[in-house]
N, C-alpha and C. Protein backbone atom coordinates (compact mmCIF):
# COMPACT_ATOMS: atom_id res chain seq x y z
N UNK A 1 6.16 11.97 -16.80
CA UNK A 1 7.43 12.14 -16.11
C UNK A 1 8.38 11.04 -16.53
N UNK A 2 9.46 11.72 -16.94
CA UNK A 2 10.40 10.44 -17.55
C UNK A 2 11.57 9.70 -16.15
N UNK A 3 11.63 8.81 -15.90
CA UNK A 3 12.25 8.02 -14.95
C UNK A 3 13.06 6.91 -15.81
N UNK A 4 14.06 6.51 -15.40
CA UNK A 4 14.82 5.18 -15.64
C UNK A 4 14.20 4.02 -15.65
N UNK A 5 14.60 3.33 -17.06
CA UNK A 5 13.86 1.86 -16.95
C UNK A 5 14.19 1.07 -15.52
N UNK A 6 13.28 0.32 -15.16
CA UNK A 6 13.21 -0.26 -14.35
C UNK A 6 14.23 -1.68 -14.73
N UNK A 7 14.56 -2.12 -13.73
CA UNK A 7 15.88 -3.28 -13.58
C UNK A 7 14.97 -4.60 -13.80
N UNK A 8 14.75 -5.29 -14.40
CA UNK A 8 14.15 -6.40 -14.40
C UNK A 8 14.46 -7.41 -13.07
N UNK A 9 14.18 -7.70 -12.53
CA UNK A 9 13.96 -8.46 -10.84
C UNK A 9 13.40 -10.32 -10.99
N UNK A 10 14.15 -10.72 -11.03
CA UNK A 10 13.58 -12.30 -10.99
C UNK A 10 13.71 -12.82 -9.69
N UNK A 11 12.65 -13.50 -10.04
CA UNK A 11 12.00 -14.05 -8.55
C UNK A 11 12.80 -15.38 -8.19
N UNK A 12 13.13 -15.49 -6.82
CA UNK A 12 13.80 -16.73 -6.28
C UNK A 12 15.29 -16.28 -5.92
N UNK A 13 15.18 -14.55 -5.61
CA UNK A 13 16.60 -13.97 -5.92
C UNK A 13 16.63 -13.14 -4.84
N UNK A 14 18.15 -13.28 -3.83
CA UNK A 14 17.95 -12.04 -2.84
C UNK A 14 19.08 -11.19 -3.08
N UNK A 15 18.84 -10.22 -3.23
CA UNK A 15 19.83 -9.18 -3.78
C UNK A 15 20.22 -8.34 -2.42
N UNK A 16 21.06 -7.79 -2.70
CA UNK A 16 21.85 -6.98 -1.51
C UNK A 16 22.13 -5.47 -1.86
N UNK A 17 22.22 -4.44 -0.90
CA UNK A 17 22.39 -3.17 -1.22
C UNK A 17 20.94 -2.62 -1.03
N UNK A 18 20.91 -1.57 -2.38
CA UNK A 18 19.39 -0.69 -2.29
C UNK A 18 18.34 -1.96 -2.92
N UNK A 19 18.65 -2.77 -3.62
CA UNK A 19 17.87 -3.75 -4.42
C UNK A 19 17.56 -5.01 -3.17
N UNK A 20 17.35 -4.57 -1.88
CA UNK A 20 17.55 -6.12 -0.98
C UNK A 20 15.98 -6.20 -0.87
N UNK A 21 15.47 -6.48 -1.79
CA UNK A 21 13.70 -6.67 -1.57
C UNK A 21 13.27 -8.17 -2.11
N UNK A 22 14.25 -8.78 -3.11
CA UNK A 22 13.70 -9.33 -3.99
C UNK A 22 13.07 -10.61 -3.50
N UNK A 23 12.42 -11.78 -4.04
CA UNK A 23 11.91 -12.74 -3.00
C UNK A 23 11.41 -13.45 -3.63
N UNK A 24 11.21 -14.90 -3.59
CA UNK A 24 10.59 -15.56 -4.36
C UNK A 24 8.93 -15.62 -4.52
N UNK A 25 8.44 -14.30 -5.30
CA UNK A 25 6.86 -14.12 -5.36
C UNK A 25 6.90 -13.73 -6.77
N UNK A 26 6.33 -13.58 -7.29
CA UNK A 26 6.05 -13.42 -8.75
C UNK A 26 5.04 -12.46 -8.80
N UNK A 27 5.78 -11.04 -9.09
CA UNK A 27 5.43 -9.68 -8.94
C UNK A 27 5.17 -9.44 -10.72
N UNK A 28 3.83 -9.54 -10.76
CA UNK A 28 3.86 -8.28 -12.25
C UNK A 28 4.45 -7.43 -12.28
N UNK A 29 4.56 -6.62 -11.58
CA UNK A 29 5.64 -5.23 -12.03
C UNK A 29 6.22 -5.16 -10.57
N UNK A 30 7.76 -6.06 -10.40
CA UNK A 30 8.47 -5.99 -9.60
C UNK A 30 8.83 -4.66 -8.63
N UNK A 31 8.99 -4.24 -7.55
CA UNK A 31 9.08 -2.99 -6.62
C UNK A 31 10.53 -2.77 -7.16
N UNK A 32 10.73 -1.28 -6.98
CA UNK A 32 11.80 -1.19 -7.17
C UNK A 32 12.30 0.27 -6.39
N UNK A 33 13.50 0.63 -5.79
CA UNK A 33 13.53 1.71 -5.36
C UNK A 33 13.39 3.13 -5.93
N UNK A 34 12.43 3.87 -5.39
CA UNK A 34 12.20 5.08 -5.73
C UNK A 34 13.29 6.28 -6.01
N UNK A 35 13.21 7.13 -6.99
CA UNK A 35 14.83 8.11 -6.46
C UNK A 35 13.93 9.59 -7.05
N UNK A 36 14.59 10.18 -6.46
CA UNK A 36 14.14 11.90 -6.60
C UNK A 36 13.09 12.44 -7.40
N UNK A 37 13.50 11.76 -8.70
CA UNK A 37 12.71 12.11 -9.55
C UNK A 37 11.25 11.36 -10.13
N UNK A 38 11.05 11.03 -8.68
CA UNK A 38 9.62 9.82 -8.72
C UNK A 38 8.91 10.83 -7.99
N UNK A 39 9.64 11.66 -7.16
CA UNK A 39 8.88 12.46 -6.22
C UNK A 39 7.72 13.15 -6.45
N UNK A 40 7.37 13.86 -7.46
CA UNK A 40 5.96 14.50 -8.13
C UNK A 40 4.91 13.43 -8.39
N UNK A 41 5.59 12.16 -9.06
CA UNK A 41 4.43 11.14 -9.14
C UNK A 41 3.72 10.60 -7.85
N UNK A 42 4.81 10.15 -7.22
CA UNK A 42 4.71 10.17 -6.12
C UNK A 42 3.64 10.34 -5.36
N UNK A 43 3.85 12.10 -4.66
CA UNK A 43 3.25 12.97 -4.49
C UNK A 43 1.69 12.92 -4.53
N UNK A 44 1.38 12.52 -5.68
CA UNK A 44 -0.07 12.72 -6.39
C UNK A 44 -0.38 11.52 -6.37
N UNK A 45 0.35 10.18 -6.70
CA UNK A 45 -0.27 8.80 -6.17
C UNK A 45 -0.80 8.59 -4.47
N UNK A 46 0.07 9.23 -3.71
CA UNK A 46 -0.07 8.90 -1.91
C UNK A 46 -0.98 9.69 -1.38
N UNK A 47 -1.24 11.16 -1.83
CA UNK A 47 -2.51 11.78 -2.10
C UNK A 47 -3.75 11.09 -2.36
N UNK A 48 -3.48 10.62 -3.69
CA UNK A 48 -4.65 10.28 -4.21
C UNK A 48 -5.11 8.85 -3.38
N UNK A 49 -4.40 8.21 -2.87
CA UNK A 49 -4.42 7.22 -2.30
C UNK A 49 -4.74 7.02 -0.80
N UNK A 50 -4.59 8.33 -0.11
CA UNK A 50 -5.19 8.15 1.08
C UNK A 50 -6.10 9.29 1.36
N UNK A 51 -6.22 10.71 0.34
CA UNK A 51 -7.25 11.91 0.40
C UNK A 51 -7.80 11.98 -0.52
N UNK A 52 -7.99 11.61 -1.51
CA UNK A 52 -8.74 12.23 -2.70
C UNK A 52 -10.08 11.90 -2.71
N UNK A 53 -11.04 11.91 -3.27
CA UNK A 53 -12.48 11.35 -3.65
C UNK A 53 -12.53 10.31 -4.12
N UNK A 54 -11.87 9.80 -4.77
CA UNK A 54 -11.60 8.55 -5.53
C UNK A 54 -10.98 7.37 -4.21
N UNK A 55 -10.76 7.98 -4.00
CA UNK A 55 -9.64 6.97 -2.60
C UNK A 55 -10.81 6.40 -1.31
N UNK A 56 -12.38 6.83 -1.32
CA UNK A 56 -13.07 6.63 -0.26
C UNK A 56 -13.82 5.86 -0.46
N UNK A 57 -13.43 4.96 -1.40
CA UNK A 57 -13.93 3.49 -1.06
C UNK A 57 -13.44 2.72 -1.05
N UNK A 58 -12.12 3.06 -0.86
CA UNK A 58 -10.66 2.06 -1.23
C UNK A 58 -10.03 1.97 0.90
N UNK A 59 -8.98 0.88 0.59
CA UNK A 59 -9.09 0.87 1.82
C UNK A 59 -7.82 1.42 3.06
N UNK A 60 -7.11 2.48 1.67
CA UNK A 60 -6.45 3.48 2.53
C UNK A 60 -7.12 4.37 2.62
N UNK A 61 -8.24 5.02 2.56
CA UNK A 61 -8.93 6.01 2.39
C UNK A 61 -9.30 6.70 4.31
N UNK A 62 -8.63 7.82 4.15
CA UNK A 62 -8.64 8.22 5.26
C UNK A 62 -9.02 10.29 5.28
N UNK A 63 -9.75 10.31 4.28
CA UNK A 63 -9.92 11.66 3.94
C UNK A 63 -11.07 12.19 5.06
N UNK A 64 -11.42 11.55 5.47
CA UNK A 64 -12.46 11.48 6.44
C UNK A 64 -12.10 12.01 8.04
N UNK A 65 -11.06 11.62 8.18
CA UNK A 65 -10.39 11.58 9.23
C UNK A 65 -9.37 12.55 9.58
N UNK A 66 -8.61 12.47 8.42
CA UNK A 66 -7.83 13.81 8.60
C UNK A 66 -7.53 14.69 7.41
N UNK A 67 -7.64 16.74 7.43
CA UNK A 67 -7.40 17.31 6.61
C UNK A 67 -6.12 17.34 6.14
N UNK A 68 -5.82 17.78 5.03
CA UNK A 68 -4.42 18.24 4.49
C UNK A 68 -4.21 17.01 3.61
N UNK A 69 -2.97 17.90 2.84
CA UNK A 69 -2.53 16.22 2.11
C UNK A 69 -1.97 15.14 3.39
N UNK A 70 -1.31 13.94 2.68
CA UNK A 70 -0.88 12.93 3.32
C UNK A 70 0.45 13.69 3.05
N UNK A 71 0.96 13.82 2.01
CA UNK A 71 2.35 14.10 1.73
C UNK A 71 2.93 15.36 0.85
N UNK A 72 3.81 15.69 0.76
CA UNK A 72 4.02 17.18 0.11
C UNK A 72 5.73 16.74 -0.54
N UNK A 73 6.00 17.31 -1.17
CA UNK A 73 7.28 17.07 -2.24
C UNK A 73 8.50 17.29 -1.09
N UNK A 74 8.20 18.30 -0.46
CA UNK A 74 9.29 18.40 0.65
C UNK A 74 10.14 17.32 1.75
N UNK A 75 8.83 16.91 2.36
CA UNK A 75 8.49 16.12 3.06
C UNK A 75 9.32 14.56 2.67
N UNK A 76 8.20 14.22 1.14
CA UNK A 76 8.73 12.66 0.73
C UNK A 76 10.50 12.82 0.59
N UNK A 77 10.62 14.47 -0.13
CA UNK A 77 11.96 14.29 0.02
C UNK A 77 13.20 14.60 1.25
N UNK A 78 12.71 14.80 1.83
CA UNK A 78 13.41 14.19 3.71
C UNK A 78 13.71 13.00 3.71
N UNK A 79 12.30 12.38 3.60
CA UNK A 79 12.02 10.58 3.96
C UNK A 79 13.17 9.72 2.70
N UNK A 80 13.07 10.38 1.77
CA UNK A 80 14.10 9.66 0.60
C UNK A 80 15.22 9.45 0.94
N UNK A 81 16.05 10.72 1.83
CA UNK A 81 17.20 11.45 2.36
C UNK A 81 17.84 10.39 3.21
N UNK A 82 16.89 9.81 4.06
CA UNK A 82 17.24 8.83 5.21
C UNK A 82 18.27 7.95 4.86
N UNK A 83 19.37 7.68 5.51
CA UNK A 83 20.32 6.81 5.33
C UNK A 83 20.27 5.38 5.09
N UNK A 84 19.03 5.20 6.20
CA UNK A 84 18.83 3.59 6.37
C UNK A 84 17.47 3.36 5.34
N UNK A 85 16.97 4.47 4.98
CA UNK A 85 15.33 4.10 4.25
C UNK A 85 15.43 3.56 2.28
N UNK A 86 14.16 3.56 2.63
CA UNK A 86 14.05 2.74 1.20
C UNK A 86 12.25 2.93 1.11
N UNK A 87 11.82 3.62 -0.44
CA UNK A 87 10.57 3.79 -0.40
C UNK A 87 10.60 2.99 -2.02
N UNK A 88 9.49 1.84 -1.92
CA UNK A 88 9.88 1.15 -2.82
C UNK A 88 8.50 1.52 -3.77
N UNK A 89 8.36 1.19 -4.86
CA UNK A 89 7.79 1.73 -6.09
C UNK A 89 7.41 0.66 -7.17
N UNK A 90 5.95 0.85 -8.17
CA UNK A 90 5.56 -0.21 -8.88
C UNK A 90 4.95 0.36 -9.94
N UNK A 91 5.80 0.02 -10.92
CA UNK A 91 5.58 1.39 -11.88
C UNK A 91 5.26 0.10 -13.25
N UNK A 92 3.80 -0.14 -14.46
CA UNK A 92 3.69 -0.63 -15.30
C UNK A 92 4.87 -0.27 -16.20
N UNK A 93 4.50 1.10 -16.58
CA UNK A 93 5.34 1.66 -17.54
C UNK A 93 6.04 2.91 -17.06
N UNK A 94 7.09 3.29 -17.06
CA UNK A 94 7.91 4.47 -16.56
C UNK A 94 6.68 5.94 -16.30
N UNK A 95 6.94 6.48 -15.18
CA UNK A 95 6.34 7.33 -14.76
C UNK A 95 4.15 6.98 -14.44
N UNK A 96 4.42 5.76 -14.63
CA UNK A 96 2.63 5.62 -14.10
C UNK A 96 2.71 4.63 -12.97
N UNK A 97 3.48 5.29 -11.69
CA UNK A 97 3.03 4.36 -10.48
C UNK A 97 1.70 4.09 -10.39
N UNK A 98 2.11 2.77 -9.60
CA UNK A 98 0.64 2.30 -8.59
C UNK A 98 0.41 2.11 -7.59
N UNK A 99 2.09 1.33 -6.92
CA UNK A 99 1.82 1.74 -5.39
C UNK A 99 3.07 1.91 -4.63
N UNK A 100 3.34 1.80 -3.38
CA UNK A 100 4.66 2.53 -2.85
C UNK A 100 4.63 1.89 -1.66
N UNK A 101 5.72 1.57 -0.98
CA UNK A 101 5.71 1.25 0.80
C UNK A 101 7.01 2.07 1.34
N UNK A 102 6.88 2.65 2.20
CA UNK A 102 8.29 3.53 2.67
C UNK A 102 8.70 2.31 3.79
N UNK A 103 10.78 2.51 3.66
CA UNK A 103 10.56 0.94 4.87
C UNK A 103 11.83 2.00 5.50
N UNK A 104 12.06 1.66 6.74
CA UNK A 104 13.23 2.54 7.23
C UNK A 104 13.58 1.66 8.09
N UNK A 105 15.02 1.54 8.32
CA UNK A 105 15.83 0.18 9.48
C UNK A 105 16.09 0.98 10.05
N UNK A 106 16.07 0.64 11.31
CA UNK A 106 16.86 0.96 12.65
C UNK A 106 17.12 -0.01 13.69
N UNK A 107 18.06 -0.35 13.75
CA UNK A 107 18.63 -1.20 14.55
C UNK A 107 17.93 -3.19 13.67
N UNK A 108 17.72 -3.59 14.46
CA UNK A 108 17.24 -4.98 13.62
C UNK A 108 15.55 -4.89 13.59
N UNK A 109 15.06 -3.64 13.63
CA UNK A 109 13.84 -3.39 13.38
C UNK A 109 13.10 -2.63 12.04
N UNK A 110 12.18 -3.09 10.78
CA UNK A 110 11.84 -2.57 10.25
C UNK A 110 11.21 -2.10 10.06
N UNK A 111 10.59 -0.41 9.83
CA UNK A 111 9.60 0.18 10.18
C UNK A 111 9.11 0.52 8.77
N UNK A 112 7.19 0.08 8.63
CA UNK A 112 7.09 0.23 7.52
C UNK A 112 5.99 1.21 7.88
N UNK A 113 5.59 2.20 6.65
CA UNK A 113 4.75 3.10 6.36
C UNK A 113 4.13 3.93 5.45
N UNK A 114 3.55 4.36 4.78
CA UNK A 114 2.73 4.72 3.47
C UNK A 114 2.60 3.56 2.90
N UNK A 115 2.18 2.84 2.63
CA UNK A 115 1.72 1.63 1.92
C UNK A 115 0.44 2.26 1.37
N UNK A 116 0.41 2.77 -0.20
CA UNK A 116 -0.29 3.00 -1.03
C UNK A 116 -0.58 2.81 -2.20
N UNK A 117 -1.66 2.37 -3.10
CA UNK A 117 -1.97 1.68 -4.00
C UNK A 117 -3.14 2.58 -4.72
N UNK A 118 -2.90 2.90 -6.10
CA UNK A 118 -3.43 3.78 -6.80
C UNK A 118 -5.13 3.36 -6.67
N UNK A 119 -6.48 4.35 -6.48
CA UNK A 119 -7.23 3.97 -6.24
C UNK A 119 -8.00 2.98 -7.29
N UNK A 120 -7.17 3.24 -8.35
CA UNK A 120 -7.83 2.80 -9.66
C UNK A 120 -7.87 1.15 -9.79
N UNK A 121 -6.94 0.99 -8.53
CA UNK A 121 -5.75 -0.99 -9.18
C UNK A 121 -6.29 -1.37 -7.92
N UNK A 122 -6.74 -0.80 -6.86
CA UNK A 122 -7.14 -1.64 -5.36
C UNK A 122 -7.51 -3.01 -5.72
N UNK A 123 -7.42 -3.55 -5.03
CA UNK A 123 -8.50 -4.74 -4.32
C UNK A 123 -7.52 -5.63 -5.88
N UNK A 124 -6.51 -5.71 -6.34
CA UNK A 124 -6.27 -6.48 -6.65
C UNK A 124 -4.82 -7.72 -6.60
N UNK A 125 -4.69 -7.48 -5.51
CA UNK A 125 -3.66 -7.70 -4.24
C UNK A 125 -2.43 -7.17 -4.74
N UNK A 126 -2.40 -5.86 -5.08
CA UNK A 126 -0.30 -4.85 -5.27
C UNK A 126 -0.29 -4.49 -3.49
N UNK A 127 -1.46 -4.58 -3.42
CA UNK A 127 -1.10 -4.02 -1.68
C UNK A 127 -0.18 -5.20 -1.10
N UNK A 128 -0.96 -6.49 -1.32
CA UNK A 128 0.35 -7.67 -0.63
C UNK A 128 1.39 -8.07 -1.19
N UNK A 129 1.45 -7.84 -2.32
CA UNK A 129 3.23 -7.83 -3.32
C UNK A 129 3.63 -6.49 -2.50
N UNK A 130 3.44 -5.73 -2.37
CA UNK A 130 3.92 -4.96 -1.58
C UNK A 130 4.67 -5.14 -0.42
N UNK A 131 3.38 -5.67 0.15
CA UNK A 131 4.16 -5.83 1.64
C UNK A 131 4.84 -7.03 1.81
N UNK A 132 4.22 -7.99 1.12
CA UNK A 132 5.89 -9.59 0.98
C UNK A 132 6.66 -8.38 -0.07
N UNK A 133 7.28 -7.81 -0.52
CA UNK A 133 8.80 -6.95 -1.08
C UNK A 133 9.25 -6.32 0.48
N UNK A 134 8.03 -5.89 1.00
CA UNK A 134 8.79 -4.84 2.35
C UNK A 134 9.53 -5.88 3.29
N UNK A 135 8.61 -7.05 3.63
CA UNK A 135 8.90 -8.79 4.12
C UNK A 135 10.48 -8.95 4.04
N UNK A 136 10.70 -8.98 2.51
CA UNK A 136 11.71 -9.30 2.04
C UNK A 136 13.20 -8.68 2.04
N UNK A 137 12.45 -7.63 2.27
CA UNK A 137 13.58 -6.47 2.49
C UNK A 137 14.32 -6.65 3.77
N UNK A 138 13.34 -6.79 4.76
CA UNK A 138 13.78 -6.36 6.39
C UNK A 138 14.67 -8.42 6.64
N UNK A 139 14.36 -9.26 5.26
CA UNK A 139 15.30 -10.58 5.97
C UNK A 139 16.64 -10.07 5.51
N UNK A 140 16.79 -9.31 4.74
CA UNK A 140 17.92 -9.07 3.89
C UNK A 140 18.82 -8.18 5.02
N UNK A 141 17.63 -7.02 5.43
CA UNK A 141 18.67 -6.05 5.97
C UNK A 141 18.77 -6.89 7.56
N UNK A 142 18.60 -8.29 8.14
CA UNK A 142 18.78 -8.31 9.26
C UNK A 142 17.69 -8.34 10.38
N UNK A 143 16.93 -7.46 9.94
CA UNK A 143 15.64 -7.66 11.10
C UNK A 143 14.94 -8.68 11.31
N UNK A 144 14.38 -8.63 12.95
CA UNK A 144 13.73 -9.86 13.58
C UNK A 144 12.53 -9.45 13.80
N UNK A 145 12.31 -7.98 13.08
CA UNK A 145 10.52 -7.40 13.36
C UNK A 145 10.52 -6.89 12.18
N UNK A 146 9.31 -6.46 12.18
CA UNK A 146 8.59 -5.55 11.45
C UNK A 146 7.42 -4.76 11.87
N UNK A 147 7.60 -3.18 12.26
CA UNK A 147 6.88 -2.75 13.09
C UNK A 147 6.26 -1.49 12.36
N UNK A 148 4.66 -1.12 12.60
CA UNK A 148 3.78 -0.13 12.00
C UNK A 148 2.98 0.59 13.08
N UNK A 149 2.28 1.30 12.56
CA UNK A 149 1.28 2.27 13.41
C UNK A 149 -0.09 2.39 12.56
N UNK A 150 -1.08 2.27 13.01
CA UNK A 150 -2.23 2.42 12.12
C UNK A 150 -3.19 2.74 12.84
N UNK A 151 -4.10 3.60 12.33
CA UNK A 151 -5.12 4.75 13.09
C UNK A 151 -6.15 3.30 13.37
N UNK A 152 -6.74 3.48 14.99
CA UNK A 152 -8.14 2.63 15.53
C UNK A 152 -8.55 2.39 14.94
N UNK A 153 -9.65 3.59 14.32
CA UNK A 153 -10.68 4.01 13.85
C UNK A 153 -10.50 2.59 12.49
N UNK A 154 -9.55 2.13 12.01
CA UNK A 154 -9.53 1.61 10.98
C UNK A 154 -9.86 0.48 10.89
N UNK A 155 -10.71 -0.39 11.31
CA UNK A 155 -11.03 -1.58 11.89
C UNK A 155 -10.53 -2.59 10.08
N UNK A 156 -11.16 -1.93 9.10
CA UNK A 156 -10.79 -2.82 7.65
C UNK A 156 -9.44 -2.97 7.63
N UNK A 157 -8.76 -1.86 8.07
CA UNK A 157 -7.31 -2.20 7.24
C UNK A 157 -6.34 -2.84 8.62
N UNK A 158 -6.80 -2.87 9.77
CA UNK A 158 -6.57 -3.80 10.93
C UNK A 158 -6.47 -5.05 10.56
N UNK A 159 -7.37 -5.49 9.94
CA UNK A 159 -8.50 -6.18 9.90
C UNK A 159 -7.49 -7.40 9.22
N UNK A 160 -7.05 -6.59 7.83
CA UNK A 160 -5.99 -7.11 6.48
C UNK A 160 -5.22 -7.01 7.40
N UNK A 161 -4.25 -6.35 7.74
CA UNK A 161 -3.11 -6.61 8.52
C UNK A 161 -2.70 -7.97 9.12
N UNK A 162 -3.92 -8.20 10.44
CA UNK A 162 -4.06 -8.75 11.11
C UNK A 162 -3.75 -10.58 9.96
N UNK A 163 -4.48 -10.13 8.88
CA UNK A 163 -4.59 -11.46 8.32
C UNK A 163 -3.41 -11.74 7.45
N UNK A 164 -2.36 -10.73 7.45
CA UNK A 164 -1.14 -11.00 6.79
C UNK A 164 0.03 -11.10 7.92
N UNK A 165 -1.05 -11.72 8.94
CA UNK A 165 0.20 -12.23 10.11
C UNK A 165 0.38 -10.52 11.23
N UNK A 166 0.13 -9.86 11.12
CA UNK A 166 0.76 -8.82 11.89
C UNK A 166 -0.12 -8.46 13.17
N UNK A 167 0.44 -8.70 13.97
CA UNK A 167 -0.50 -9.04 15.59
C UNK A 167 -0.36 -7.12 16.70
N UNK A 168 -1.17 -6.92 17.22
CA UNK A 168 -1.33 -5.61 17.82
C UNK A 168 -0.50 -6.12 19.19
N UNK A 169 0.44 -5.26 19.55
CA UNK A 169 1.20 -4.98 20.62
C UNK A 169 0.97 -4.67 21.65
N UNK A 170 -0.19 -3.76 21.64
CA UNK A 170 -0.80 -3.89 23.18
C UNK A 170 -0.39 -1.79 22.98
N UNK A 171 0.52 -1.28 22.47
CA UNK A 171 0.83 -0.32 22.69
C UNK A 171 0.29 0.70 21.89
N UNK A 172 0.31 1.84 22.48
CA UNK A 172 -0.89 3.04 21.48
C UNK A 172 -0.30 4.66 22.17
N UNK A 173 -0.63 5.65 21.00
CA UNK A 173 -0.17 6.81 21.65
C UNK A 173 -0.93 7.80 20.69
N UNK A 174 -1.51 8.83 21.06
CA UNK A 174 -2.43 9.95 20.10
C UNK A 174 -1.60 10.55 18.92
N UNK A 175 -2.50 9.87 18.34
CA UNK A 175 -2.39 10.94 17.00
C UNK A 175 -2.07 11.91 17.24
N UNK A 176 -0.90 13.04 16.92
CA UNK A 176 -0.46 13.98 16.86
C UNK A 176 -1.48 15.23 16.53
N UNK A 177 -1.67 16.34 17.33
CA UNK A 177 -2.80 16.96 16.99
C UNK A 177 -2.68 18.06 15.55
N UNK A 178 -1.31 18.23 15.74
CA UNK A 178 -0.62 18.92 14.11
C UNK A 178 0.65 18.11 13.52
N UNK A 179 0.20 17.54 12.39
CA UNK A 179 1.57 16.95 11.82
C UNK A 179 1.80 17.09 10.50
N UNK A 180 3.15 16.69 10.08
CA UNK A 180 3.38 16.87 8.32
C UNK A 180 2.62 16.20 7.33
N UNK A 181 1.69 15.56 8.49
CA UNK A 181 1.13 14.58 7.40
C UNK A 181 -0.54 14.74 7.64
N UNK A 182 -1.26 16.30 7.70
CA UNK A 182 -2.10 16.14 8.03
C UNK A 182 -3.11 16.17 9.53
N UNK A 183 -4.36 17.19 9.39
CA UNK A 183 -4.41 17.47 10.99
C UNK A 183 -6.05 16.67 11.14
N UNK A 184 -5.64 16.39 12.15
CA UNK A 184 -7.04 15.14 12.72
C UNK A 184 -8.39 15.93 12.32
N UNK A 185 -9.50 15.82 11.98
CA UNK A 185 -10.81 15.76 12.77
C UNK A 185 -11.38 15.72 13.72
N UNK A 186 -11.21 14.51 14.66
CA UNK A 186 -11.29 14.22 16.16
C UNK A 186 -10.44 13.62 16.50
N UNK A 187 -10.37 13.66 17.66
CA UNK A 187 -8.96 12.76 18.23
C UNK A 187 -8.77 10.99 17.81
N UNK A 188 -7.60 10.88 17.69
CA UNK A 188 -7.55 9.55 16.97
C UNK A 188 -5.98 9.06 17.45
N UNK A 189 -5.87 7.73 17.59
CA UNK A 189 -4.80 6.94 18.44
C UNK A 189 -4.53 5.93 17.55
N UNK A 190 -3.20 5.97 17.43
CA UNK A 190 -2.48 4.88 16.41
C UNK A 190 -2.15 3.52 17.78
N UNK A 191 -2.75 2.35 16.52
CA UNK A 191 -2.30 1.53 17.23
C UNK A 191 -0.88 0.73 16.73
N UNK A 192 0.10 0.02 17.45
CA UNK A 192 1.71 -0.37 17.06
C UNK A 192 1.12 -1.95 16.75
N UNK A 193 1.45 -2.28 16.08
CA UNK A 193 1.32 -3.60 14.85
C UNK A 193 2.90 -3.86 14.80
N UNK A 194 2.92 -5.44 15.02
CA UNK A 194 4.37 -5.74 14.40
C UNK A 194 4.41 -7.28 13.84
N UNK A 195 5.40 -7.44 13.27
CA UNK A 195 5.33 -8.78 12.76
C UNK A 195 6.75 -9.67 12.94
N UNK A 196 6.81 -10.75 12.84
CA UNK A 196 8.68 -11.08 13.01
C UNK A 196 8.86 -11.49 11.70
N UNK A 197 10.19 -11.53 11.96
CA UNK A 197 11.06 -11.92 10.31
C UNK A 197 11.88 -13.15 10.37
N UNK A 198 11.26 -13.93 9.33
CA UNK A 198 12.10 -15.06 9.28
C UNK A 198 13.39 -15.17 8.83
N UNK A 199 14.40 -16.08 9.46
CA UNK A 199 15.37 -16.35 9.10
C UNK A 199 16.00 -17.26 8.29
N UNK A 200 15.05 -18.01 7.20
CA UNK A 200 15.36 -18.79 6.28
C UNK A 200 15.56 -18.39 5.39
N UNK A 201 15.46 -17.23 5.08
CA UNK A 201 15.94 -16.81 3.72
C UNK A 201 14.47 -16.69 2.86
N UNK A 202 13.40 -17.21 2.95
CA UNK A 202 12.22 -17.19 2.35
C UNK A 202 11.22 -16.15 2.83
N UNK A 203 10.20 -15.58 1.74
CA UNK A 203 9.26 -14.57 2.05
C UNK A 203 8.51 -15.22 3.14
N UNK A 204 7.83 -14.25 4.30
CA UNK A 204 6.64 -14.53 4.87
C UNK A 204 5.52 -14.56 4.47
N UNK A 205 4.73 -15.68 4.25
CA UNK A 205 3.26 -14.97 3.38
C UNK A 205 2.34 -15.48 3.98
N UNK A 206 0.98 -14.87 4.00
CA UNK A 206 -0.38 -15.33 4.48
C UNK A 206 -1.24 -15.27 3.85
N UNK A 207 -1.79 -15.91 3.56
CA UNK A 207 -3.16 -15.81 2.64
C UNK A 207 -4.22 -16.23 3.38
């Protein structure tokens, strides 16, 4: 799939507009915003990344839990549509993503979600360049949070969360019993995760 070269992104830099991610981390293959025609790759990376066979030993792997895809071409392209959103993208070479975070503002709150990483590249931290770019994003656009949802049942990827600073809220509500993104197995309850955003101008990071 042919896509636009990617913008070269140097680190120590906060950019403004659709590009407000940037941050002083030193990203092998800098995030960059996704546009329409990422959507098929897409598609088949966030799939593969949270349903496929390949994906169940990785630690979005949630094929277990619920049928259907994660995502459908329709769908991602709604989420693209969003005024305030931004689904950011990490592409070696044009058209071979690896991983993706969808971030959407509302009000001084940033809501992040799909955070996916090709099963092939796991475990070699694009998941946390990831999420310091999403970090980075929400100082730019203003926010004083950063807020998620993530299934119980998930005690590993809690687990990481938890250790990249992001503390459980106390608040929870059922998994939807039919959704666009896939229908449960057994009943299952997202728990609300949030994090705050600094105001110095610098990434948040935890190691």
């Amino acid at each position: 799939m042919a896509r636009a070269p990617q913008r070269q992104a140097p680190t120590g830099t906060k950019a403004t507009g659709s590009s407000s991610y940037l941050c002083a981390v030193e990203f092998p293959t800098a995030p960059t915003p996704a546009t329409p025609a990422d959507v098929p790759a897409l598609v088949d990376l966030i799939n593969r990344a949270y349903r496929s066979e390949a994906a169940q030993a990785g630690w979005t792997a949630e094929g277990h839990l619920l049928d259907g895809p994660r995502i459908d071409a329709a769908t991602l392209r709604d989420m693209l549509a969003a005024p305030a959103a931004v689904l950011l993208i990490t592409a070696p070479t044009p058209g071979q993503l690896t991983g993706c975070v969808y971030l959407e503002t509302q009000d001084d709150v940033l809501y992040l979600s799909m955070l996916a990483v090709s099963p092939e590249v796991q475990a070699r931290g694009l998941g946390r360049q990831l999420l310091h770019a999403a970090e980075a994003h929400a100082q730019v656009q203003g926010c004083v949070k950063i807020k998620m949802s993530v299934l119980s049942v998930r005690a590993e990827l809690l687990a990481w969360y938890e250790r990249q600073g992001y503390r459980r809220t106390g608040a929870s509500e059922p998994f939807p019993a039919t959704t666009r993104f896939g229908t449960p197995r057994q009943p299952l309850t997202l728990l609300a995760l949030e994090k705050g955003v600094g105001s110095n101008g610098e990434c948040l990071m935890t190691f």
